[in-house]
Protein backbone atom coordinates (compact mmCIF):
# COMPACT_ATOMS: atom_id res chain seq x y z
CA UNK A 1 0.00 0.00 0.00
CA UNK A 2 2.70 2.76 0.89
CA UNK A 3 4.73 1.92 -2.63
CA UNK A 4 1.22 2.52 -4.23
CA UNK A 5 0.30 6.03 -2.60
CA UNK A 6 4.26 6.59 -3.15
CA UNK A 7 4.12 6.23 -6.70
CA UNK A 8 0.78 8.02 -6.88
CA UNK A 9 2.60 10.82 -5.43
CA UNK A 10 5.22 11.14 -7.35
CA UNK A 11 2.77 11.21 -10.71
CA UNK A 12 0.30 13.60 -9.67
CA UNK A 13 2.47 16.02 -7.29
CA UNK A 14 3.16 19.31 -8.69
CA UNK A 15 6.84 20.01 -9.79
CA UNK A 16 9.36 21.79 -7.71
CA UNK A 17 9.34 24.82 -9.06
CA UNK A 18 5.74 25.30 -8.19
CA UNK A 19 6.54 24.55 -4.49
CA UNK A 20 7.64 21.96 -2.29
CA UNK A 21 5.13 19.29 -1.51
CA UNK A 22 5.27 16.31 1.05
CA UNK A 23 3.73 12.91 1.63
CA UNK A 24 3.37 11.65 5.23
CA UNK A 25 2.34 8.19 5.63
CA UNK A 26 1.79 7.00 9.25
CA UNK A 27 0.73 3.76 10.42
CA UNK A 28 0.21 2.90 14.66
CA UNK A 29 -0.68 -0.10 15.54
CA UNK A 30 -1.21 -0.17 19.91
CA UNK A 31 -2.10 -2.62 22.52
CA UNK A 32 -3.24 -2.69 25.93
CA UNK A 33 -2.68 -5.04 28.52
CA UNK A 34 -4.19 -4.02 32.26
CA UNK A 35 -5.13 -5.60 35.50
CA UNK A 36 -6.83 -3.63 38.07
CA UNK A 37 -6.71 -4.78 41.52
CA UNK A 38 -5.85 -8.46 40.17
CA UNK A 39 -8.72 -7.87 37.32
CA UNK A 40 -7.99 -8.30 33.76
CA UNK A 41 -9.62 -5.49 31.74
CA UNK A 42 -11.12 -6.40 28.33
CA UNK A 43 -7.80 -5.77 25.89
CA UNK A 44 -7.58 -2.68 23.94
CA UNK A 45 -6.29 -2.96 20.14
CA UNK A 46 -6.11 -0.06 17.47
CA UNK A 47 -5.26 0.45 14.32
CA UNK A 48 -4.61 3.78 13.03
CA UNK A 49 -3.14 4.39 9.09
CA UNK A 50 -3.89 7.83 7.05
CA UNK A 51 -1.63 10.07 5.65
CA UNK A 52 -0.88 13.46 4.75
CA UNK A 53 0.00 16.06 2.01
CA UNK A 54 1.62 19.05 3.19
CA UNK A 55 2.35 22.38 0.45
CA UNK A 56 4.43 25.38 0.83
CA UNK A 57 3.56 27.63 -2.51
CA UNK A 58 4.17 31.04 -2.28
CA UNK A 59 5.11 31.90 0.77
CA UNK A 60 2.72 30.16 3.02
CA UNK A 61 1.92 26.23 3.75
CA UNK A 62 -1.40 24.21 3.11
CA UNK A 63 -2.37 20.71 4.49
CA UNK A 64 -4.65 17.96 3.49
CA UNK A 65 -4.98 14.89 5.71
CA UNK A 66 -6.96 11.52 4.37
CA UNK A 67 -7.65 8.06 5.30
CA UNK A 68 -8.80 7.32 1.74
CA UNK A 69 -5.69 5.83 0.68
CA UNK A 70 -5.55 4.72 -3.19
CA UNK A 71 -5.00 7.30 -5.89
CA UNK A 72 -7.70 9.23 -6.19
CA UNK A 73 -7.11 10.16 -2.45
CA UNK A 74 -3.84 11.21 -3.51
CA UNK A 75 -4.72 13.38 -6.18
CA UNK A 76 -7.71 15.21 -3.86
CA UNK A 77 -5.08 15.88 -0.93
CA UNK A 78 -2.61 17.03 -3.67
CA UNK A 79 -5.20 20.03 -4.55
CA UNK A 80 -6.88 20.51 -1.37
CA UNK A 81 -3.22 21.38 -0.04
CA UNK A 82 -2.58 23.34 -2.59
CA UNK A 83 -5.83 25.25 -2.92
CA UNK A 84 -5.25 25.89 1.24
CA UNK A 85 -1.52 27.77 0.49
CA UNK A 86 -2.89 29.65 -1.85
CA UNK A 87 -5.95 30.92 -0.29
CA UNK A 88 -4.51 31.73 2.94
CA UNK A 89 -0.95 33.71 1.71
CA UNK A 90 -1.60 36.69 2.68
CA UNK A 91 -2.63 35.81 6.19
CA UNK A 92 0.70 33.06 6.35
CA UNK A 93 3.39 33.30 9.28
CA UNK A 94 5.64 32.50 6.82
CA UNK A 95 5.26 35.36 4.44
CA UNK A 96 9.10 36.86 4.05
CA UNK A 97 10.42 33.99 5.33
CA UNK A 98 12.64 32.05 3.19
CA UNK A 99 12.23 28.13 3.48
CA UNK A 100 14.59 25.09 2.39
CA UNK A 101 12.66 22.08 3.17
CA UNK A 102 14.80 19.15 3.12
CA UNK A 103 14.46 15.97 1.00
CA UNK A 104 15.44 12.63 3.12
CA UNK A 105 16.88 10.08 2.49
CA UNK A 106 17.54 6.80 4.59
CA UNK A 107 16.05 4.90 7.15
CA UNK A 108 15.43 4.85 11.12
CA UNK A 109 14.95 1.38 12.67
CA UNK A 110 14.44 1.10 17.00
CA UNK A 111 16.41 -1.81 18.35
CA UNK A 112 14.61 -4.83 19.32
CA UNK A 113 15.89 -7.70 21.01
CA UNK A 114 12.68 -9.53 22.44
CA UNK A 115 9.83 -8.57 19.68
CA UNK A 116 6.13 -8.16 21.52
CA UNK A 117 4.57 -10.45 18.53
CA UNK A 118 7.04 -13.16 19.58
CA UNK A 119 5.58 -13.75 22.84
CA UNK A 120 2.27 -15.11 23.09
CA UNK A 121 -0.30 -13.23 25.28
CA UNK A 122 -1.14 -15.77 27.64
CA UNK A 123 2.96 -15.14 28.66
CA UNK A 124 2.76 -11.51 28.94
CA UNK A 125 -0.87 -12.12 31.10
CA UNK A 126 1.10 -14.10 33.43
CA UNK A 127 3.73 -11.35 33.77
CA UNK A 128 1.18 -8.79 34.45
CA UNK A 129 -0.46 -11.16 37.10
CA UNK A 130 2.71 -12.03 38.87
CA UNK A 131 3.73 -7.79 39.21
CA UNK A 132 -0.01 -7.51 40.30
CA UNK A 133 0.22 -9.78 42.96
CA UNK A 134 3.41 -8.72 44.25
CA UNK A 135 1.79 -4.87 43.98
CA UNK A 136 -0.66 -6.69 46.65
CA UNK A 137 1.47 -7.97 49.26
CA UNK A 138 -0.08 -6.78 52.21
CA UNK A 139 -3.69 -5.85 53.26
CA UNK A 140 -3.01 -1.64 53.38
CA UNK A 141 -2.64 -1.88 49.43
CA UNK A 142 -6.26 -1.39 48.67
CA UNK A 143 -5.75 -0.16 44.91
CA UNK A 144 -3.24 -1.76 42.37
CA UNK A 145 -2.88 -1.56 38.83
CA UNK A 146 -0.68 -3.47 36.36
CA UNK A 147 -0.29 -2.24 32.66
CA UNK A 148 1.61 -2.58 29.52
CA UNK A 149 0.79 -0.49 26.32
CA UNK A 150 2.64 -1.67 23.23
CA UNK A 151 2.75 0.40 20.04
CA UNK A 152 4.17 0.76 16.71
CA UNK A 153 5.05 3.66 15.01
CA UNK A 154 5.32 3.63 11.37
CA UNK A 155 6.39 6.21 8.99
CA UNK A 156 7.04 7.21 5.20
CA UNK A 157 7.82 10.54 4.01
CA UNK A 158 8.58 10.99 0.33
CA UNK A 159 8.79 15.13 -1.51
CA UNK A 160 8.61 16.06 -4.85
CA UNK A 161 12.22 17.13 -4.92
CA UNK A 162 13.59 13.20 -4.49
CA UNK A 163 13.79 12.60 -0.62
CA UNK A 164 12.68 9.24 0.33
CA UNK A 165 12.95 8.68 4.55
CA UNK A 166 11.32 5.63 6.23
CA UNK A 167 10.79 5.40 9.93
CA UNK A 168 9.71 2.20 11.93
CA UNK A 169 10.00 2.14 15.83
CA UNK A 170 8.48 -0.48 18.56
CA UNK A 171 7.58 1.36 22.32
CA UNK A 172 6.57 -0.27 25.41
CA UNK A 173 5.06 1.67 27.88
CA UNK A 174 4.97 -0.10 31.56
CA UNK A 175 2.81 0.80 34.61
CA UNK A 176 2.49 -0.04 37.79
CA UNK A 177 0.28 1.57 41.28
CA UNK A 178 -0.41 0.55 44.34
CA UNK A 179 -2.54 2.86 46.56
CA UNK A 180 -1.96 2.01 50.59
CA UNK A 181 -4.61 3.33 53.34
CA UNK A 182 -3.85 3.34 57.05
CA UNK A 183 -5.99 5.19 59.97
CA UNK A 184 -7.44 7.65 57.40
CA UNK A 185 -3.93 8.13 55.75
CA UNK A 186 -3.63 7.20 51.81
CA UNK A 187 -0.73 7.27 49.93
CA UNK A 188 0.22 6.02 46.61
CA UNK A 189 3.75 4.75 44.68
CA UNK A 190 3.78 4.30 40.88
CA UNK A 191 5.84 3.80 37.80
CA UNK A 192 3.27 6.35 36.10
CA UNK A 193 4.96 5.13 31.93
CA UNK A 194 8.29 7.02 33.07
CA UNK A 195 10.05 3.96 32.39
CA UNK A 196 8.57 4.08 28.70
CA UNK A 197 11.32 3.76 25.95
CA UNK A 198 11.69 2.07 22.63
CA UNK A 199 12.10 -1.60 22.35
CA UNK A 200 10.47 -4.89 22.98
CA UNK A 201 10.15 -6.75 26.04
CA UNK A 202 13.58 -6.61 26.89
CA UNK A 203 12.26 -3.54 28.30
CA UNK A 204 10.85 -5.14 31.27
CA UNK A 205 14.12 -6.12 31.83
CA UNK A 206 15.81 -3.25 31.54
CA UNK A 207 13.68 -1.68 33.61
CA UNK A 208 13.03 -3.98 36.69
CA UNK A 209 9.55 -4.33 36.27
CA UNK A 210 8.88 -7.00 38.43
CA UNK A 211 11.24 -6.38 40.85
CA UNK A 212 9.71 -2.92 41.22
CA UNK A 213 6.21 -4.41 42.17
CA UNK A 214 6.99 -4.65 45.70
CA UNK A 215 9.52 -2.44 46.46
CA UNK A 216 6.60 0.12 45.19
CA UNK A 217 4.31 -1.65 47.71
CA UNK A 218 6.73 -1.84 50.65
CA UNK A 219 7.63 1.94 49.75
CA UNK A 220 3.90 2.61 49.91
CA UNK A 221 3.32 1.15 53.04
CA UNK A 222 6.22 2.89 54.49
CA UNK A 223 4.64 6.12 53.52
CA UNK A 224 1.23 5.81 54.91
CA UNK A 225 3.14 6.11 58.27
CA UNK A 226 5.86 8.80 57.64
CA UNK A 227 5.82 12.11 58.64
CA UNK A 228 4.80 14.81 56.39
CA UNK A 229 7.84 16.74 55.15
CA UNK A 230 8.87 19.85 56.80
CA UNK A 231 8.44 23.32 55.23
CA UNK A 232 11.25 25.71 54.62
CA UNK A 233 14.22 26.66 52.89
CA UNK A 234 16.69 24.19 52.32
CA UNK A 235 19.16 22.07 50.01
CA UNK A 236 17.48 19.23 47.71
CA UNK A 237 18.54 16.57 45.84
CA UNK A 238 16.24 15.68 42.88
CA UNK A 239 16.23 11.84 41.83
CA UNK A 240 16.76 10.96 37.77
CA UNK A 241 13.03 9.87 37.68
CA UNK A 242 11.62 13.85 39.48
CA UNK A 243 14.33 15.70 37.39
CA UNK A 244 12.52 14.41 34.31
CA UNK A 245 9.60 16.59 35.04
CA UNK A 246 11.88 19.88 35.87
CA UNK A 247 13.54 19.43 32.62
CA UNK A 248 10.40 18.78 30.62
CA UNK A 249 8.24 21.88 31.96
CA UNK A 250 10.80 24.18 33.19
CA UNK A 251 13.47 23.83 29.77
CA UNK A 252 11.60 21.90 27.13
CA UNK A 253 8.57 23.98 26.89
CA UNK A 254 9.92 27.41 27.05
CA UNK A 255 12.63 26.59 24.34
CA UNK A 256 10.29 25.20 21.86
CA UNK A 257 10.45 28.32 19.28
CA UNK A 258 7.19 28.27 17.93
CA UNK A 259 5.91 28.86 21.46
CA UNK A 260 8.20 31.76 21.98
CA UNK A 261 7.29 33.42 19.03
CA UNK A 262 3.53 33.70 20.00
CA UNK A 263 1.81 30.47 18.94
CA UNK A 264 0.84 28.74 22.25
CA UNK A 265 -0.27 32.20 24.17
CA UNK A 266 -4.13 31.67 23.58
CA UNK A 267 -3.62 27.61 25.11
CA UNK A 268 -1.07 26.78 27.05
CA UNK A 269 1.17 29.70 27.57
CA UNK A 270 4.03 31.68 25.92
CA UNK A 271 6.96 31.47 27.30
CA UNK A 272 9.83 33.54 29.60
CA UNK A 273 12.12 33.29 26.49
CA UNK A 274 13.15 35.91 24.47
CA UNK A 275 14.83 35.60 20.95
CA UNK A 276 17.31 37.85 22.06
CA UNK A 277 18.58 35.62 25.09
CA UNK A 278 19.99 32.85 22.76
CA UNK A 279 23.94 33.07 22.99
CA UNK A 280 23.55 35.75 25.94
CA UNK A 281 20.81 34.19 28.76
CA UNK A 282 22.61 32.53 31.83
CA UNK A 283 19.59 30.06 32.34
CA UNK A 284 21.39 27.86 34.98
CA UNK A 285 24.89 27.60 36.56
CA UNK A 286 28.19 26.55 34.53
CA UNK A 287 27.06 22.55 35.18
CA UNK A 288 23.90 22.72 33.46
CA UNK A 289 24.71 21.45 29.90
CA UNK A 290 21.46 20.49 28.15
CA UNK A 291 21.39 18.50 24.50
CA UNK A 292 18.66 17.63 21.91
CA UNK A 293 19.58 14.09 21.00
CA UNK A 294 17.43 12.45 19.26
CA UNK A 295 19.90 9.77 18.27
CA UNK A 296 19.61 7.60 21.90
CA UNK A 297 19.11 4.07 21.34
CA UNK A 298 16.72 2.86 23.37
CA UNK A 299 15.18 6.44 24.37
CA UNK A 300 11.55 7.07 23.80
CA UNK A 301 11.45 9.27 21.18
CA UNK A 302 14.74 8.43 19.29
CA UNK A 303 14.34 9.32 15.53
CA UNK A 304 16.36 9.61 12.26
CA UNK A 305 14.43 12.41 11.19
CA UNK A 306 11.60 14.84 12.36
CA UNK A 307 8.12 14.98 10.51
CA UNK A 308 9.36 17.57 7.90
CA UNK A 309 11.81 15.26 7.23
CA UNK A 310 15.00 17.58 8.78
CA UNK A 311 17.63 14.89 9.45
CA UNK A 312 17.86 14.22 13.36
CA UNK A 313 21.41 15.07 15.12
CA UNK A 314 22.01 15.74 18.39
CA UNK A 315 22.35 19.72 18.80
CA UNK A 316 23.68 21.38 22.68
CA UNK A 317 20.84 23.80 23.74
CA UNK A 318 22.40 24.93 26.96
CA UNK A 319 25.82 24.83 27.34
CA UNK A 320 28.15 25.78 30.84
CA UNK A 321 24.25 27.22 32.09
CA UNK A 322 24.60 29.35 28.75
CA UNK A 323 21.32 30.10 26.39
CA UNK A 324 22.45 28.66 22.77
CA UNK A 325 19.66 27.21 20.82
CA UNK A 326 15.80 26.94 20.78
CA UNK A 327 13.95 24.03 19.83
CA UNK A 328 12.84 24.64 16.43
CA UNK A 329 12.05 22.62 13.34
CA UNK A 330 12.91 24.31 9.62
CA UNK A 331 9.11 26.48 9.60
CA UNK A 332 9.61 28.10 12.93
CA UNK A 333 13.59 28.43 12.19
CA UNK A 334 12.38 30.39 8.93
CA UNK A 335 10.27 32.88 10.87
CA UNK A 336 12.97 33.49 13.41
CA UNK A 337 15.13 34.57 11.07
CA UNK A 338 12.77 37.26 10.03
CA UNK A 339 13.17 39.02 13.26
CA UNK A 340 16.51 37.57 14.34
CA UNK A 341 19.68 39.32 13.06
CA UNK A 342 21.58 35.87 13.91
CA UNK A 343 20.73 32.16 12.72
CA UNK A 344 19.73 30.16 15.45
CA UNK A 345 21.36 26.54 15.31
CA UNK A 346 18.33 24.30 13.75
CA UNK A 347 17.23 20.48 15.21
CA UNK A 348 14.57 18.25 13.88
CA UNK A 349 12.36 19.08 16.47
CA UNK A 350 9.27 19.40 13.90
CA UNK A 351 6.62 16.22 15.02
CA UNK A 352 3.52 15.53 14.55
CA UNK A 353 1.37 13.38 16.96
CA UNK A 354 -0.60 11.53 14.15
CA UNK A 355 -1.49 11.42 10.37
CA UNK A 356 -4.03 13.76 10.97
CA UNK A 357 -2.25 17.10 12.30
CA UNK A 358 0.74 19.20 11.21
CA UNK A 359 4.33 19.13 12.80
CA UNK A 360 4.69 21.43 15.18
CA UNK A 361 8.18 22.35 17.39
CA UNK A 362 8.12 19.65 20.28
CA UNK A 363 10.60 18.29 22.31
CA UNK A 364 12.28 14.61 21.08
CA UNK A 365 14.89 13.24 24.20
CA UNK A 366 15.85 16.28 25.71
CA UNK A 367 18.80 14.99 28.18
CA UNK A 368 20.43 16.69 30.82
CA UNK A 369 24.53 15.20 30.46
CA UNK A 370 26.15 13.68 33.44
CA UNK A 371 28.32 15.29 35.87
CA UNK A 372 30.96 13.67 38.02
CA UNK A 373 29.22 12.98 41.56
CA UNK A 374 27.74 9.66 42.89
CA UNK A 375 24.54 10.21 44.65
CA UNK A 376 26.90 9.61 47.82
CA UNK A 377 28.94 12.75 46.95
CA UNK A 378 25.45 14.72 46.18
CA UNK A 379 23.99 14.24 49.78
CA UNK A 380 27.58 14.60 51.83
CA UNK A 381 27.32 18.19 50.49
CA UNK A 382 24.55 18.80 52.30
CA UNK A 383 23.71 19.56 56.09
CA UNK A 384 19.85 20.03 55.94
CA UNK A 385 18.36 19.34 52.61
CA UNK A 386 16.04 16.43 51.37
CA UNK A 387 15.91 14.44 48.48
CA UNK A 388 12.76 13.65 46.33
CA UNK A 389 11.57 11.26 43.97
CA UNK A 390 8.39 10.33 41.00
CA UNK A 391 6.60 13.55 40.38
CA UNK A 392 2.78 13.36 41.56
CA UNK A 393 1.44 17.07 40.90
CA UNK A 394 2.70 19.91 39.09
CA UNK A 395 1.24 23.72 38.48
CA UNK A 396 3.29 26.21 36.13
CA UNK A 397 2.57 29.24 35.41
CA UNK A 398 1.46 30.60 31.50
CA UNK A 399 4.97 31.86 30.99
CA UNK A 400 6.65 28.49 32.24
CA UNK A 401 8.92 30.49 34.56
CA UNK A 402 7.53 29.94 38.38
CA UNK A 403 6.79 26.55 39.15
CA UNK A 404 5.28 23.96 41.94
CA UNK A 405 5.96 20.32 41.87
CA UNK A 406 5.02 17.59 44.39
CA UNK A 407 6.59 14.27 44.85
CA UNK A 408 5.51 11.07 46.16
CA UNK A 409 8.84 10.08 48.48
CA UNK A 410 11.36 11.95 49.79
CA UNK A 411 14.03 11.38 52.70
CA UNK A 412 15.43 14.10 54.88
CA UNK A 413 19.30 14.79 54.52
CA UNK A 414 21.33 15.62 58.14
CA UNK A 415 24.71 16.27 58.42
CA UNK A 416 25.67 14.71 55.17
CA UNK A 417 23.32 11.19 55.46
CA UNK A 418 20.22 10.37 53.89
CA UNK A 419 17.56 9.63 57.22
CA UNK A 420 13.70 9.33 57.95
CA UNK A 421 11.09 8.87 54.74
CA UNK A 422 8.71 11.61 54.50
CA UNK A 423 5.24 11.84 52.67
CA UNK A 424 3.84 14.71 50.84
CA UNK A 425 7.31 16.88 49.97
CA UNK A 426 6.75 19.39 47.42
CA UNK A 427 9.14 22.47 46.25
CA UNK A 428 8.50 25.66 44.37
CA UNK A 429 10.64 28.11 42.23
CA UNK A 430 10.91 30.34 39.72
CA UNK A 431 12.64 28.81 36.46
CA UNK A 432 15.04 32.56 35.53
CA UNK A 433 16.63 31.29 39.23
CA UNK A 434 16.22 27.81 39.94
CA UNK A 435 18.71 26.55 37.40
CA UNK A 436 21.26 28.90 38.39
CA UNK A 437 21.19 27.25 42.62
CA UNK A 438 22.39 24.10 40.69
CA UNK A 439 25.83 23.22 42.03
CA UNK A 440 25.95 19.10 42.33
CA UNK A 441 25.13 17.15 38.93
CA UNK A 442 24.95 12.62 39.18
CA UNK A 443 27.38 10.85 37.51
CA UNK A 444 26.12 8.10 35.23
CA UNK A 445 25.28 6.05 37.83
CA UNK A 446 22.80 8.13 38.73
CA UNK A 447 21.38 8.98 35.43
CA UNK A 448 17.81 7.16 34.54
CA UNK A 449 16.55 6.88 30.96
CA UNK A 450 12.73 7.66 31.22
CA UNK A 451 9.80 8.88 28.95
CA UNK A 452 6.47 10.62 28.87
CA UNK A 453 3.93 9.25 26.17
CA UNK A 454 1.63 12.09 26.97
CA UNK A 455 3.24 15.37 26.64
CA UNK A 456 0.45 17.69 24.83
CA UNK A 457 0.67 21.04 23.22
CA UNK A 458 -1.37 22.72 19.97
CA UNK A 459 -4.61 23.68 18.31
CA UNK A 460 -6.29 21.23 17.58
CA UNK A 461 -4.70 19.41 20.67
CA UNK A 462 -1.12 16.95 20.21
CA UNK A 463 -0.50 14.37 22.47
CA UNK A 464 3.30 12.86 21.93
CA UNK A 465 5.61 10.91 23.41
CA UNK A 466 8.60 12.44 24.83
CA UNK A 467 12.17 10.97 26.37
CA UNK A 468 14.86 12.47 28.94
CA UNK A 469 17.72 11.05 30.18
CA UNK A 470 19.38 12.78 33.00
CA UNK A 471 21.12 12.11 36.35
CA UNK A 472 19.65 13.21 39.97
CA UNK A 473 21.07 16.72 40.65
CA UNK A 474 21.49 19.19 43.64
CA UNK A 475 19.94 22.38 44.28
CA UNK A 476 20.60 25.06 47.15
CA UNK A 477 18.34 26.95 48.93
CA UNK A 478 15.06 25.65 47.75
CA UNK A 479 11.52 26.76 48.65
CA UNK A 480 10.81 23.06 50.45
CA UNK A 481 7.38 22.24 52.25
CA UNK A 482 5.12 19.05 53.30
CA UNK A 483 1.53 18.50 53.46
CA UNK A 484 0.78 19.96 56.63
């Protein structure tokens, strides 16, 4: 079917001198696995295929998705694309701006070791039912769930100027919770997908997914009868599985280029960042070094090239806590450069959640790089701090600048040692400052490779999956309080 609509393409689609005009071809295939307090749910499976025709003519860009998928669809998404650009110029983004699309070539494959098809499902329902019952090992866990969500993600993109790309990638998305409740107390412990990456079941591996079943109950039980953590200012040490969440809302979304030249301000906020910070900003201290890499194996949303078919390399975006580069695919890179007197360094960072909506700038893996201290090191620096882990509430404000995040665990740090598990810890900031307290960054040892499949953004709403890698990391003099 894809060689069909490919050559289909290629006869109908308008020559380049007349513009530049894209197929996307996407096909998802997904499936659901979950027990829910030892209950197996019905199993969900999709199927979702379409594709889309995207046109820049004359100075502005039309779209045309369809599910119709033979050659008359072809030819109708052709002209509706076209007929979009051309009716809509003068309002366009784009007009001044002076585009190169790229034209692909290659091919992006995910490692697999232990394919999902391979293993039949009786197997994986008996994996699910052992996590499940170690997620209810004692009679305080009064809610548990189990889950694994499979998908895969495949892509074609061919343009009328010769650029072929193919993309095929496997995910697995784990999940565990177990809910505990003691003498009106509740508390809860979860995976919540942030072990998601790409692969098969040698994920599960990876990952410790069955070991993790009841140290997440034991943990859970443990909290029920903690303290709550104290308030007030103090050091804090942020685990590899929290930082994921500081990096995502705090650097990710006020980077992405689109956003921060106006686009997101009616939905989810603008951003703090100014075009004129790149190669100026201090945004954290000299050990915050921050990369787009989308070439990760293993990481969630590893890709050989972004949905406007820009090939993916890894590109620094902060480097010694300096400002250097936005996130921004080859449109929004365009339109900077209208109001910019100097290029901004480019990255494939143009995706598109489905068949069915345009690439917008979005995060890929955005990683925070290793330092050189062993968790060890990061909490004998400290003489009243606390460290956190697994985000369980967040609130940021519309210019992604001040910030509140809760955790589900924490310990208190004295004189140097990690002591007494606390419930409830949560800390607050502002992002302009927050990044520049950071004076202790994990050594590899301490770095986690995680993922989000549900990072959102756009009109009409885009729901995609996102990956950071990044070690736990040190903060001074941080806004700290508990649930009291």
């Amino acid at each position: 079917m894809q060689t069909e609509l490919e050559a289909s393409f290629l006869r109908h689609c308008p020559a380049p001198s007349v513009g530049f005009f894209s197929l996307r071809w996407v096909h998802e295939r997904s499936e659901r696995l979950s027990l829910q307090n030892g209950v197996l749910l019905p199993v969900e499976q999709g199927d979702d295929v379409g594709m889309m025709v995207t046109a820049y003519v004359g100075g502005a860009v039309g779209y045309a998705a369809s599910q119709t998928l033979t050659e008359q669809g072809v030819v109708r998404a052709i002209e509706r694309a076209r007929q979009w650009a051309e009716q809509t110029s003068r309002l366009s983004v784009l007009a001044g701006a002076s585009l190169e699309m790229s034209h692909p070539q290659g091919e992006y494959r995910a490692p697999v070791r232990r394919r999902w098809d391979d293993e039949p499902l009786s197997a994986k329902l008996e994996l699910l039912r052992e996590a499940s019952e170690r997620l209810h090992s004692h009679d305080e866990i009064v809610s548990w769930d189990a889950e694994l969500w499979f998908l895969r993600w495949h892509c074609r993109y061919v343009t009328n100027g010769g650029g072929r790309s193919e993309q095929l990638v496997d995910l697995l998305c784990p999940n565990l919770v177990a809910t505990a409740h003691k003498d009106g107390e509740t508390q809860t412990r979860s995976l919540r997908d942030g072990w998601a990456r790409q692969g098969g079941l040698e994920v599960l591996d990876d990952v410790g997914f069955l070991a993790s079943a009841r140290e997440l109950a034991e943990q859970c039980r443990e909290l029920v009868a903690a303290p709550n953590c104290p308030s007030d200012r103090m050091d804090l040490v942020l685990a590899s599985d929290q930082m994921v969440l500081q990096i995502h809302e705090s650097i990710g979304h006020p980077l992405e280029l689109d956003r921060i030249l106006g686009d997101e301000r009616n939905y989810a906020g603008g951003s703090f960042v100014t075009l004129d910070m790149f190669g100026t900003y201090q945004y954290g201290s000299e050990l915050l070094e921050v990369s787009f890499d989308p070439s990760e194996p293993g990481e969630l949303a590893s890709l050989g090239f972004d949905d406007d078919g820009q090939p993916a390399t890894r590109v620094r975006l902060i480097e010694r806590g300096l400002l250097v580069a936005p996130l921004g695919g080859t449109v929004s890179q365009a339109r900077a450069a209208a109001c910019h007197p100097r290029p901004l360094p480019s990255n494939a960072s143009a995706r598109a959640s489905s068949w069915n909506r345009p690439p917008i700038d979005r995060m890929a893996n955005l990683n925070l790089e290793p330092g050189a201290s062993s968790l060890q090191e990061l909490v004998a620096g400290i003489e009243r701090g606390v460290y956190m882990e697994t985000n369980r509430s967040w609130s940021i404000d519309d210019s992604r600048n001040k910030f509140q995040f809760g955790c589900e665990r924490a310990r208190l740090i004295e004189h140097g040692r990690l002591t007494t598990v606390v419930k409830n810890p949560s800390y607050r900031g502002v992002s302009a400052t927050f990044w520049r307290s950071l004076d202790g960054v994990g050594n590899a040892a301490t770095r986690g490779v995680h993922g989000t499949p549900y990072c959102g953004k756009g009109e009409p709403n885009q729901v995609i999956r996102v990956g950071h890698a990044t070690p736990a990391c040190r903060f001074r003099d941080v806004e700290v309080f508990g649930g009291e």
